[in-house]
C-alpha atoms as a PDB file:
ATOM      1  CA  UNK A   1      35.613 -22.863 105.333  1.00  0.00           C
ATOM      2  CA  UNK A   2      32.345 -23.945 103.845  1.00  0.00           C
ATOM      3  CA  UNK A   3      32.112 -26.317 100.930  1.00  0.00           C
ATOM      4  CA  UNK A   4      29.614 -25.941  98.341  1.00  0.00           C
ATOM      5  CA  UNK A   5      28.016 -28.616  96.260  1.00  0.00           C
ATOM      6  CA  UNK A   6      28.289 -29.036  92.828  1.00  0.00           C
ATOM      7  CA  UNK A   7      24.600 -28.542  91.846  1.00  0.00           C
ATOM      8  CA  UNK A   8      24.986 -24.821  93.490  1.00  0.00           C
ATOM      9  CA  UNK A   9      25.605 -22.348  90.452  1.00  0.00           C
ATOM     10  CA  UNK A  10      26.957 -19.381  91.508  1.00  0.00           C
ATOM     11  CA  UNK A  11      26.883 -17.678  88.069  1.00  0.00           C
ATOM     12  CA  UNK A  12      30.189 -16.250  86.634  1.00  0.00           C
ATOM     13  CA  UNK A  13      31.207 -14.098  89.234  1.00  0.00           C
ATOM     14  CA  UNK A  14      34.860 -12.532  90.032  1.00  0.00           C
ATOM     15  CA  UNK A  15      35.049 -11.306  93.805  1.00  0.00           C
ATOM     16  CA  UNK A  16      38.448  -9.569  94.359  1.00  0.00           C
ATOM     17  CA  UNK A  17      39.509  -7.559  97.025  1.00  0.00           C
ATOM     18  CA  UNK A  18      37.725  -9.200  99.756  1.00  0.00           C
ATOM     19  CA  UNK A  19      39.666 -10.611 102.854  1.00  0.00           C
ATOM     20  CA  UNK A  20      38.688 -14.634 103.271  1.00  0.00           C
ATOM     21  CA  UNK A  21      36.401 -14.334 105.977  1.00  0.00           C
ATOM     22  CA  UNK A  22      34.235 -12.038 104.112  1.00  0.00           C
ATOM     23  CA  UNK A  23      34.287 -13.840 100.881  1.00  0.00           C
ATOM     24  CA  UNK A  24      33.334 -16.913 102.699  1.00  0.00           C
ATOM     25  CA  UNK A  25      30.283 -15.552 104.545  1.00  0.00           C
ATOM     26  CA  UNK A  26      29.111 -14.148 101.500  1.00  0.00           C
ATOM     27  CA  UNK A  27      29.936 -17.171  99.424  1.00  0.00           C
ATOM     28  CA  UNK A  28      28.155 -19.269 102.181  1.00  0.00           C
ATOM     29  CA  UNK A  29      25.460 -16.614 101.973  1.00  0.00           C
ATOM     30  CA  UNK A  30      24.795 -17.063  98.336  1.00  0.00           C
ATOM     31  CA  UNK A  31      24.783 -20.775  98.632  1.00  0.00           C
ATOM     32  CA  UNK A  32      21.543 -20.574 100.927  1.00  0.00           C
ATOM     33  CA  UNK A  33      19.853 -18.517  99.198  1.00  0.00           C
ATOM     34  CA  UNK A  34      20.521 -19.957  95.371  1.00  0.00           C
ATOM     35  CA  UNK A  35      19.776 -23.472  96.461  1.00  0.00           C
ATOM     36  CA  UNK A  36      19.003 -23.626  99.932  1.00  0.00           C
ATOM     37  CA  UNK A  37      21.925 -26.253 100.218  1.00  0.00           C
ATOM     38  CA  UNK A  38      23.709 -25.180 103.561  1.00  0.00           C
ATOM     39  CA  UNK A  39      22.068 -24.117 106.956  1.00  0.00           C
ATOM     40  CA  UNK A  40      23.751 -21.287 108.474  1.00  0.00           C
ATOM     41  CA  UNK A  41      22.661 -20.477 112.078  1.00  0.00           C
ATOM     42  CA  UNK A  42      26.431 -18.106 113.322  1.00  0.00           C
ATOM     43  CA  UNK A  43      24.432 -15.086 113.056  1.00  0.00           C
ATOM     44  CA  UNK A  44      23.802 -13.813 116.435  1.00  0.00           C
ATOM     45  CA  UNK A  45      21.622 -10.992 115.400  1.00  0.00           C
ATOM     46  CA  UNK A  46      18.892 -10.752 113.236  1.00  0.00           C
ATOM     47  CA  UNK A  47      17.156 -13.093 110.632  1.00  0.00           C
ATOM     48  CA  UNK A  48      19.332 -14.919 107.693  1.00  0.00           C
ATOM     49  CA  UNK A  49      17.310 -12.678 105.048  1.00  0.00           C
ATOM     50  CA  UNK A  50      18.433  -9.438 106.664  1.00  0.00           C
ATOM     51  CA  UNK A  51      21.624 -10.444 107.009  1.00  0.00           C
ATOM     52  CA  UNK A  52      21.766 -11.859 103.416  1.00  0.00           C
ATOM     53  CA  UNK A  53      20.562  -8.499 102.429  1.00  0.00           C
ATOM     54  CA  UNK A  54      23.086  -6.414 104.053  1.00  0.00           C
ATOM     55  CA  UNK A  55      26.114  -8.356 103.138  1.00  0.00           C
ATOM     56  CA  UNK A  56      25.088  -8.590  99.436  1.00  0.00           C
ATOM     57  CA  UNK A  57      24.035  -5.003  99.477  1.00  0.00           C
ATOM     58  CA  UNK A  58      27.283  -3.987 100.881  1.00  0.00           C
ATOM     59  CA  UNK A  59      29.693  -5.929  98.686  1.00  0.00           C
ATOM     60  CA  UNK A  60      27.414  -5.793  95.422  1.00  0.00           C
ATOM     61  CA  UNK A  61      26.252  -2.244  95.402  1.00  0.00           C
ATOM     62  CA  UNK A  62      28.995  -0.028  93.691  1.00  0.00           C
ATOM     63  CA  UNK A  63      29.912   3.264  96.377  1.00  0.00           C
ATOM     64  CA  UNK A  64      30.302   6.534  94.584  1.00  0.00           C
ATOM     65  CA  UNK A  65      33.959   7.357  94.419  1.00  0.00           C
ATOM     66  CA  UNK A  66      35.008   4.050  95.302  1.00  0.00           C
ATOM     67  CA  UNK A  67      35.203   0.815  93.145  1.00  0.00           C
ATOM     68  CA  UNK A  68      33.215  -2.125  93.849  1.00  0.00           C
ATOM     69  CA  UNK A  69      34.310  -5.266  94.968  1.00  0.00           C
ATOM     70  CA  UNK A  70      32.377  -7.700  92.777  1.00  0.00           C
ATOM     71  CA  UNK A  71      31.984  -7.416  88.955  1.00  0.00           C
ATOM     72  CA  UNK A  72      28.793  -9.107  87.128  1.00  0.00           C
ATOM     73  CA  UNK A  73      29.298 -11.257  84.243  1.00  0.00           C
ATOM     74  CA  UNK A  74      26.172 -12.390  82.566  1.00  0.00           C
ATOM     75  CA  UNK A  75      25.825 -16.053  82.479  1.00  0.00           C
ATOM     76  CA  UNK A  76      24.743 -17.481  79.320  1.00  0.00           C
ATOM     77  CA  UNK A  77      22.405 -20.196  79.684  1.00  0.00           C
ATOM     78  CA  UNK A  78      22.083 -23.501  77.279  1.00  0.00           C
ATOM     79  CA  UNK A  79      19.334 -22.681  74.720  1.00  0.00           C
ATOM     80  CA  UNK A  80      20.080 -19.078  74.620  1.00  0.00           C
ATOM     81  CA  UNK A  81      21.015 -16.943  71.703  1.00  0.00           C
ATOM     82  CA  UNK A  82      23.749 -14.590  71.706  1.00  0.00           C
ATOM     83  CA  UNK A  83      26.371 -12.298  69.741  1.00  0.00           C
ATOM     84  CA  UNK A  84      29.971 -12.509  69.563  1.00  0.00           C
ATOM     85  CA  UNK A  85      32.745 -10.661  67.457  1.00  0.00           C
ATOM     86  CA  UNK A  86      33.344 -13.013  64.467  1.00  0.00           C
ATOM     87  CA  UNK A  87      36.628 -13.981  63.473  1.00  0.00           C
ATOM     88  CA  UNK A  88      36.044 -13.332  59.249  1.00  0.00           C
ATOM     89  CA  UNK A  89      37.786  -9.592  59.723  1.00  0.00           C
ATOM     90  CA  UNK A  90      40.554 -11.584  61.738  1.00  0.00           C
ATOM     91  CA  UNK A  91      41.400 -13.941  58.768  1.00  0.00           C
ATOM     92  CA  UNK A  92      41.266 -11.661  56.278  1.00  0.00           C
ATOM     93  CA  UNK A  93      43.473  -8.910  58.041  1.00  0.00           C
ATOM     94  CA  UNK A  94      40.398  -6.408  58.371  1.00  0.00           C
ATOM     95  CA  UNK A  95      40.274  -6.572  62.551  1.00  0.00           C
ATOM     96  CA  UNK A  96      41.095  -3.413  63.829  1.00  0.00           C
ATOM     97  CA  UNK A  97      41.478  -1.673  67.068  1.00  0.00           C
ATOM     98  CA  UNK A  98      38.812   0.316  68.595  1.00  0.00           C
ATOM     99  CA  UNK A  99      38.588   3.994  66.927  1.00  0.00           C
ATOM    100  CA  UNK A 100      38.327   5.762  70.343  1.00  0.00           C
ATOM    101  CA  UNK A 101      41.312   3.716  71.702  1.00  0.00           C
ATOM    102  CA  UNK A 102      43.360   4.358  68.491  1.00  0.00           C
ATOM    103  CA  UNK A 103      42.125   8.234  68.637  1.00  0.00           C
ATOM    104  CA  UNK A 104      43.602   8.380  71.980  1.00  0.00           C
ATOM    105  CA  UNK A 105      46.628   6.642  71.029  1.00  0.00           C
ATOM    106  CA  UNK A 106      47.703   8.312  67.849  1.00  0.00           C
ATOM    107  CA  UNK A 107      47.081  11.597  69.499  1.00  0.00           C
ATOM    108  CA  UNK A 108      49.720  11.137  72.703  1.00  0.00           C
ATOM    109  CA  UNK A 109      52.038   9.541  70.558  1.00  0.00           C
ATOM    110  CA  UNK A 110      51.912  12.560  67.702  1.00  0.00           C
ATOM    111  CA  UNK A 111      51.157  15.630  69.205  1.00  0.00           C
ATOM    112  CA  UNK A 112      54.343  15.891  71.565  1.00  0.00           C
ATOM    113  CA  UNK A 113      56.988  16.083  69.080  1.00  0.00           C
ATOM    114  CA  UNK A 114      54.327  17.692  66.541  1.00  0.00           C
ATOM    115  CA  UNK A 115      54.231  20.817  69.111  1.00  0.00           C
ATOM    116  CA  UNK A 116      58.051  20.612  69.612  1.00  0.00           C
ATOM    117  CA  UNK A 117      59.068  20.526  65.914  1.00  0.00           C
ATOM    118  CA  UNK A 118      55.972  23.357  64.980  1.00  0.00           C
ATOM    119  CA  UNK A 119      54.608  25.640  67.529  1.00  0.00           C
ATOM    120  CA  UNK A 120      51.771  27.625  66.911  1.00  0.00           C
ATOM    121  CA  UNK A 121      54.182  30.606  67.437  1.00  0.00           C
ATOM    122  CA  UNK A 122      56.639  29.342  64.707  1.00  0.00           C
ATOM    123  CA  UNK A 123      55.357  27.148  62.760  1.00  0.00           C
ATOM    124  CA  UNK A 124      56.788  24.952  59.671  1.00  0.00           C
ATOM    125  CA  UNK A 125      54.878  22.768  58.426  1.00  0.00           C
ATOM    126  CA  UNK A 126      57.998  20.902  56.551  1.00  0.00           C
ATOM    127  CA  UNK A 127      59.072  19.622  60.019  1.00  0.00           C
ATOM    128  CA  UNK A 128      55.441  18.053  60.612  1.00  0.00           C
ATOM    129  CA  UNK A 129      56.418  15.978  57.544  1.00  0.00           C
ATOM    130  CA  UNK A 130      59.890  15.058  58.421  1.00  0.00           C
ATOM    131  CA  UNK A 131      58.047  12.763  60.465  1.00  0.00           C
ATOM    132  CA  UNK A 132      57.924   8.889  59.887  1.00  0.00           C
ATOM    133  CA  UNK A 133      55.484   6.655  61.681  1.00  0.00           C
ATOM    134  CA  UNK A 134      55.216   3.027  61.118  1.00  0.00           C
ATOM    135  CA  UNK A 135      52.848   0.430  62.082  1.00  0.00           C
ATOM    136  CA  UNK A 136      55.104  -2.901  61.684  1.00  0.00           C
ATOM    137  CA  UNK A 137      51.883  -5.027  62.046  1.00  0.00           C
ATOM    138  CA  UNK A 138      49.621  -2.537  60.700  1.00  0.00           C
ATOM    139  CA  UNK A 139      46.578  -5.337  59.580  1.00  0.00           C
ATOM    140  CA  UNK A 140      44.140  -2.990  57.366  1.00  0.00           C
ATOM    141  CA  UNK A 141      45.562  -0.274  58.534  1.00  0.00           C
ATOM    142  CA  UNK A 142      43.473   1.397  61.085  1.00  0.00           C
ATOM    143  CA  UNK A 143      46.332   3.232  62.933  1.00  0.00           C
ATOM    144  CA  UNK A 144      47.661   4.957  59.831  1.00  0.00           C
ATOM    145  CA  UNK A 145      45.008   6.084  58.611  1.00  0.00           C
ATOM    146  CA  UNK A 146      44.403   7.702  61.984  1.00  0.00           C
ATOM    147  CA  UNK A 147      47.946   9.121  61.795  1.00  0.00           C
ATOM    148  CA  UNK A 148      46.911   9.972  58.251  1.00  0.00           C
ATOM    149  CA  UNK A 149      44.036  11.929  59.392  1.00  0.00           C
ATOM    150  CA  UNK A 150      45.944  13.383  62.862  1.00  0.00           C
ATOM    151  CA  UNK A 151      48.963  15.075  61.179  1.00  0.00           C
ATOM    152  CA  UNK A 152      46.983  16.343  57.955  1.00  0.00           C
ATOM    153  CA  UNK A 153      44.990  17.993  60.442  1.00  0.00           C
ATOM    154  CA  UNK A 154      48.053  19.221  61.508  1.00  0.00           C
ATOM    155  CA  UNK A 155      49.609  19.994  58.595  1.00  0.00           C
ATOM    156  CA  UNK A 156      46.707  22.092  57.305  1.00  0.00           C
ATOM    157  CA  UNK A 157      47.052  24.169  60.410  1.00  0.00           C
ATOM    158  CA  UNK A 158      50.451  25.225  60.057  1.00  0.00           C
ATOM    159  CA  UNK A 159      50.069  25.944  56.266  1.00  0.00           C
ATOM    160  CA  UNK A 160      46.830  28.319  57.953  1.00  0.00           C
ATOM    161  CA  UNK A 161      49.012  29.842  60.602  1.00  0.00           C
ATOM    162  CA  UNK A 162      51.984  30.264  58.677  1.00  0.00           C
ATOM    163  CA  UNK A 163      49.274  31.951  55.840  1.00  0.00           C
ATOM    164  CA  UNK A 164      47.690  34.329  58.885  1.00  0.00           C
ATOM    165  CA  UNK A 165      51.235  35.727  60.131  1.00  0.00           C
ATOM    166  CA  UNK A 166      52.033  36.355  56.392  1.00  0.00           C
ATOM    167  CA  UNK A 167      49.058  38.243  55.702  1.00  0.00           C
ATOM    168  CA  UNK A 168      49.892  39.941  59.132  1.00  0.00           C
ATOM    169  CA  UNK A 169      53.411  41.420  58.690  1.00  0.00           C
ATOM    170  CA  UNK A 170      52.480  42.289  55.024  1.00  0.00           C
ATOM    171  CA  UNK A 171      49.557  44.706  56.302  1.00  0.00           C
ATOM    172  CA  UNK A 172      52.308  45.611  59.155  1.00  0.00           C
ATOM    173  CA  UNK A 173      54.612  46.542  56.181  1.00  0.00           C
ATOM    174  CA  UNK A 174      52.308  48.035  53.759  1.00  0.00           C
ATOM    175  CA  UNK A 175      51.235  50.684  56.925  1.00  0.00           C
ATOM    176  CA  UNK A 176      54.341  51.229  58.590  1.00  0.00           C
ATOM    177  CA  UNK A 177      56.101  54.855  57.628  1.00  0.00           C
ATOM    178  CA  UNK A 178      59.449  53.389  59.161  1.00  0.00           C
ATOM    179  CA  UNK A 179      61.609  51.480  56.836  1.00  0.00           C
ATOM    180  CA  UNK A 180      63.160  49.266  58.887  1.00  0.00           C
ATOM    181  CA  UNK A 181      60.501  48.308  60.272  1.00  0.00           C
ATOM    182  CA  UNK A 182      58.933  47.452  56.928  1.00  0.00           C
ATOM    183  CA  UNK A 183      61.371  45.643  55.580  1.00  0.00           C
ATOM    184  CA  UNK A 184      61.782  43.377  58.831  1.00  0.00           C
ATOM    185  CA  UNK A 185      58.209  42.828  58.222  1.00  0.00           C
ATOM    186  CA  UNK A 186      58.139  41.886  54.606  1.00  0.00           C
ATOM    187  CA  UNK A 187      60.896  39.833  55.221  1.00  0.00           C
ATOM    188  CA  UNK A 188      59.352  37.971  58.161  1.00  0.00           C
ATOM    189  CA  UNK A 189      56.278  37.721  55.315  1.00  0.00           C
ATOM    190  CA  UNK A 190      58.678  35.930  52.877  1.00  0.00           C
ATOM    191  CA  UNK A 191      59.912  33.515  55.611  1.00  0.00           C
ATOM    192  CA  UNK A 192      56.494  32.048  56.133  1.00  0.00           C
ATOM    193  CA  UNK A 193      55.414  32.592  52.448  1.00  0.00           C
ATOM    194  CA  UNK A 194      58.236  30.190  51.484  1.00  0.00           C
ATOM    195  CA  UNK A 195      57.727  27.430  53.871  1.00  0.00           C
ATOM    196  CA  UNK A 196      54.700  26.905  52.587  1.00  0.00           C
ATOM    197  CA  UNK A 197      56.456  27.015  48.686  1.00  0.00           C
ATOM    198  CA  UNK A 198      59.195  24.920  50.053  1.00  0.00           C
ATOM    199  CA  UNK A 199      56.875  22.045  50.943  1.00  0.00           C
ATOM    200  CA  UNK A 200      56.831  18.513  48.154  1.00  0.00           C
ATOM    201  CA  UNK A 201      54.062  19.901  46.697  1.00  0.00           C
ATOM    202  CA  UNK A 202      53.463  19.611  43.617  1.00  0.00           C
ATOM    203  CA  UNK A 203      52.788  22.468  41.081  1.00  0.00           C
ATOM    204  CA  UNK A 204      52.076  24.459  44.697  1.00  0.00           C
ATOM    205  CA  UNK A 205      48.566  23.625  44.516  1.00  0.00           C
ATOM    206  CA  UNK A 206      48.584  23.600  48.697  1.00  0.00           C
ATOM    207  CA  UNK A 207      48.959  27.811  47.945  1.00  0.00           C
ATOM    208  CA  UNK A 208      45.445  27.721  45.816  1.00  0.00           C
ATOM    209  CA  UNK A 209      43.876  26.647  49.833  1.00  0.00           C
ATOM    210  CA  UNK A 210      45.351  28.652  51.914  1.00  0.00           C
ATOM    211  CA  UNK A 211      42.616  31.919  53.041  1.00  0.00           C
ATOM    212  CA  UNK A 212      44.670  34.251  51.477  1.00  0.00           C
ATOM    213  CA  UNK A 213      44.102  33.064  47.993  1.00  0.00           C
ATOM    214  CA  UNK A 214      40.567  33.780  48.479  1.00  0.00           C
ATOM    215  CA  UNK A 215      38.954  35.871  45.901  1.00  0.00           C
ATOM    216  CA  UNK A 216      37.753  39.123  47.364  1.00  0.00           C
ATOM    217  CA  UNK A 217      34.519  38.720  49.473  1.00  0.00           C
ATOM    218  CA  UNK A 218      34.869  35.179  50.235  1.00  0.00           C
ATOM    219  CA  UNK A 219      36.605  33.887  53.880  1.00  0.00           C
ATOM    220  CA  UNK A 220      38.344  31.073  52.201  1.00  0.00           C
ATOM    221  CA  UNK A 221      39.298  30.066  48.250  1.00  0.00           C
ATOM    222  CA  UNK A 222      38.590  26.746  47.578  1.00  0.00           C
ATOM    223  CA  UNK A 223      37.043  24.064  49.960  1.00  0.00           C
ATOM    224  CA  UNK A 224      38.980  23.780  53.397  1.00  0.00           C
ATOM    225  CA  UNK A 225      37.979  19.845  53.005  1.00  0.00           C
ATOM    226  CA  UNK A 226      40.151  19.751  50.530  1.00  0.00           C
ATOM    227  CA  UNK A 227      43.508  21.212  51.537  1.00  0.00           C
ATOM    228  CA  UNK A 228      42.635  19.024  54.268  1.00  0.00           C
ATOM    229  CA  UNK A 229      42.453  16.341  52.365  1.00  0.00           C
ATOM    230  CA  UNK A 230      45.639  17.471  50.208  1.00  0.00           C
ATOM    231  CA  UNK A 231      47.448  17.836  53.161  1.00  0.00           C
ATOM    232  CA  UNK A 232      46.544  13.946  54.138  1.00  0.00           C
ATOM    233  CA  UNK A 233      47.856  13.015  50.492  1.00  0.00           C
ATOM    234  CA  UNK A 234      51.465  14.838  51.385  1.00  0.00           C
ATOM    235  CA  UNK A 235      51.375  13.020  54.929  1.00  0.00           C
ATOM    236  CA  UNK A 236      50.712   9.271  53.074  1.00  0.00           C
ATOM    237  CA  UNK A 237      53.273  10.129  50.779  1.00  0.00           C
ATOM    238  CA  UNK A 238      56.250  11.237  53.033  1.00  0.00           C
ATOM    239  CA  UNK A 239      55.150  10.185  56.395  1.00  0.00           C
ATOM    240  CA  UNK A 240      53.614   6.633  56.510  1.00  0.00           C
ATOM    241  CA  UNK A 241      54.521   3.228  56.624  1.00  0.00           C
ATOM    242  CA  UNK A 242      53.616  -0.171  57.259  1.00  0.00           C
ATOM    243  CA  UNK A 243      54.321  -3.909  57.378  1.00  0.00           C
ATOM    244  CA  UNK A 244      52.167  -6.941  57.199  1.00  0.00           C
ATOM    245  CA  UNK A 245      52.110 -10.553  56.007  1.00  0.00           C
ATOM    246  CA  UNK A 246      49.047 -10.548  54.803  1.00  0.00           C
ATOM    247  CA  UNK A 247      48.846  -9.563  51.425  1.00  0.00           C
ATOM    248  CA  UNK A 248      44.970  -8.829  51.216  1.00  0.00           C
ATOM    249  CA  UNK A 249      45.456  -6.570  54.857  1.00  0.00           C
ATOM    250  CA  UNK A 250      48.180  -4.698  52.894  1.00  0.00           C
ATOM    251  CA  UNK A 251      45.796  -4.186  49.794  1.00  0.00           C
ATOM    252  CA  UNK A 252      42.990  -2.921  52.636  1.00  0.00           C
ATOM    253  CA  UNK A 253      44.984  -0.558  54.165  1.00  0.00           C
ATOM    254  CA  UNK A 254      46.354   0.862  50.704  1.00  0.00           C
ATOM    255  CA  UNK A 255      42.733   1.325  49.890  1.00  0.00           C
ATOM    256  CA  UNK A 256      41.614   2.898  53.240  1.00  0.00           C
ATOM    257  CA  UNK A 257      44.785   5.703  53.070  1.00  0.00           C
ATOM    258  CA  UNK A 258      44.068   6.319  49.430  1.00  0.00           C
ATOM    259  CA  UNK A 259      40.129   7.244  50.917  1.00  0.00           C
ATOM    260  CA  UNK A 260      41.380   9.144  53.357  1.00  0.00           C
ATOM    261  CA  UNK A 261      43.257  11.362  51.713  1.00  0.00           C
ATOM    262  CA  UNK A 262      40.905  11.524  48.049  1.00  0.00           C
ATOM    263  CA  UNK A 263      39.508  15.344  47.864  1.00  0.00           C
ATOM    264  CA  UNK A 264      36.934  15.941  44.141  1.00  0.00           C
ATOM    265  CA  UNK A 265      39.447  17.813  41.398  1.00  0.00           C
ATOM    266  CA  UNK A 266      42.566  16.009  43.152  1.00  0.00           C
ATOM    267  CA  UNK A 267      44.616  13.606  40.852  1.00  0.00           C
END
């Protein structure tokens, strides 16, 4: 086992994986050629360079398809400037998670029982809000306004889909000659018509978005951001809640679901 001095600075560096033996040689290794502190002569074959080389190039160099053995920290000298994450968002409840790790999260948590309550064959868009999600140390908010964003999204769609197979069986009723199989049409019409109506909305203003309600000539009626953003308010209402001690990070996150889901004309 070789001992290194103290005044030998290996820099911050986390070997794992390695048996002892290995670790060792390299460790003894590094010590020679740092600060030329310890004299190794149990190589048999070839000079201490070449050997340093291959050792550090085997356990240092990263192997496609496999993970390397040693991870680099960089070591910050005395005297040298550098950035950290400040702790001001932390006392004032404003530190949040990651978006893309929140993304991620929001999205395995939701979408399972979002596809099992309203498939795209079927859908009802009253289950999506029978939902409830809480976030019972929710800081400024960050994950419900994700959710906020992730079932609007999803909301909207099912209002869209449950709009297109309308529009669908109506045509299929207005052209069919046989009359049962117009009125099973227009009734299947009136089933997805009415979940639509049957959502909290009020004064129906959800039916003003939907592409049907566009005037003649245009693809959609009014903007899609907003029945988006509509559809957000209804999920903030019905859908969302959250707990935290800090009154300021409970103001914050009030704010940030209220931005979400704002939309120009909207009260």
């Amino acid at each position: 086992m070789v001992s290194l001095p103290s005044s030998v600075s290996l820099g911050a560096i986390f070997v794992g994986g390695c048996s002892p033996r290995r670790t060792t040689r390299s460790l003894a290794c590094r010590s020679v050629s740092i600060g030329s502190c310890i004299k190794s002569n149990s190589y048999e074959s070839g000079t201490e360079e070449e050997e340093l080389e291959e050792i550090e190039e085997e356990e240092e160099t990263p192997k496609r398809g496999k993970k390397t053995k040693v991870e680099w920290i960089e070591e910050i000298p005395p005297g040298r400037f550098y950035l950290r994450v400040g702790l001001g968002r932390k006392a004032s409840g404003s530190y949040y998670t990651p978006h893309s790790f929140v993304r991620f999260l929001v999205k395995e948590t939701l979408e399972p029982p979002i596809n099992e309550r309203s498939p795209k064959e079927d859908p009802k868009p009253g289950e999506i809000l029978k939902l409830k999600v809480l976030d019972p140390a929710m800081g400024s908010g960050h994950f419900l306004v994700e959710a906020c964003r992730f079932l609007g999204e999803k909301l909207y769609e099912a209002c869209r889909l449950c709009d297109e197979l309308a529009l669908e069986a109506e045509q299929q009723a207005e052209n069919s000659e046989d009359v049962e199989t117009r009125n099973s049409a227009s009734q299947r019409a009136k089933i997805f018509r009415q979940r639509v109506i049957d959502l909290p909305d009020p004064n129906d203003k959800l039916m003003k978005y939907l592409p049907s309600a566009a005037p003649e000539g245009e693809e959609t009626g009014f903007s899609q951001a907003e029945a988006i953003a509509l559809c957000r308010r209804l999920v903030a209402v019905h859908c969302l809640y959250g707990v935290d001690k800090n009154p300021l990070a409970v103001e914050l996150a009030k704010l940030s679901l209220w931005l979400e889901s704002h939309a120009e004309g909207l009260l």
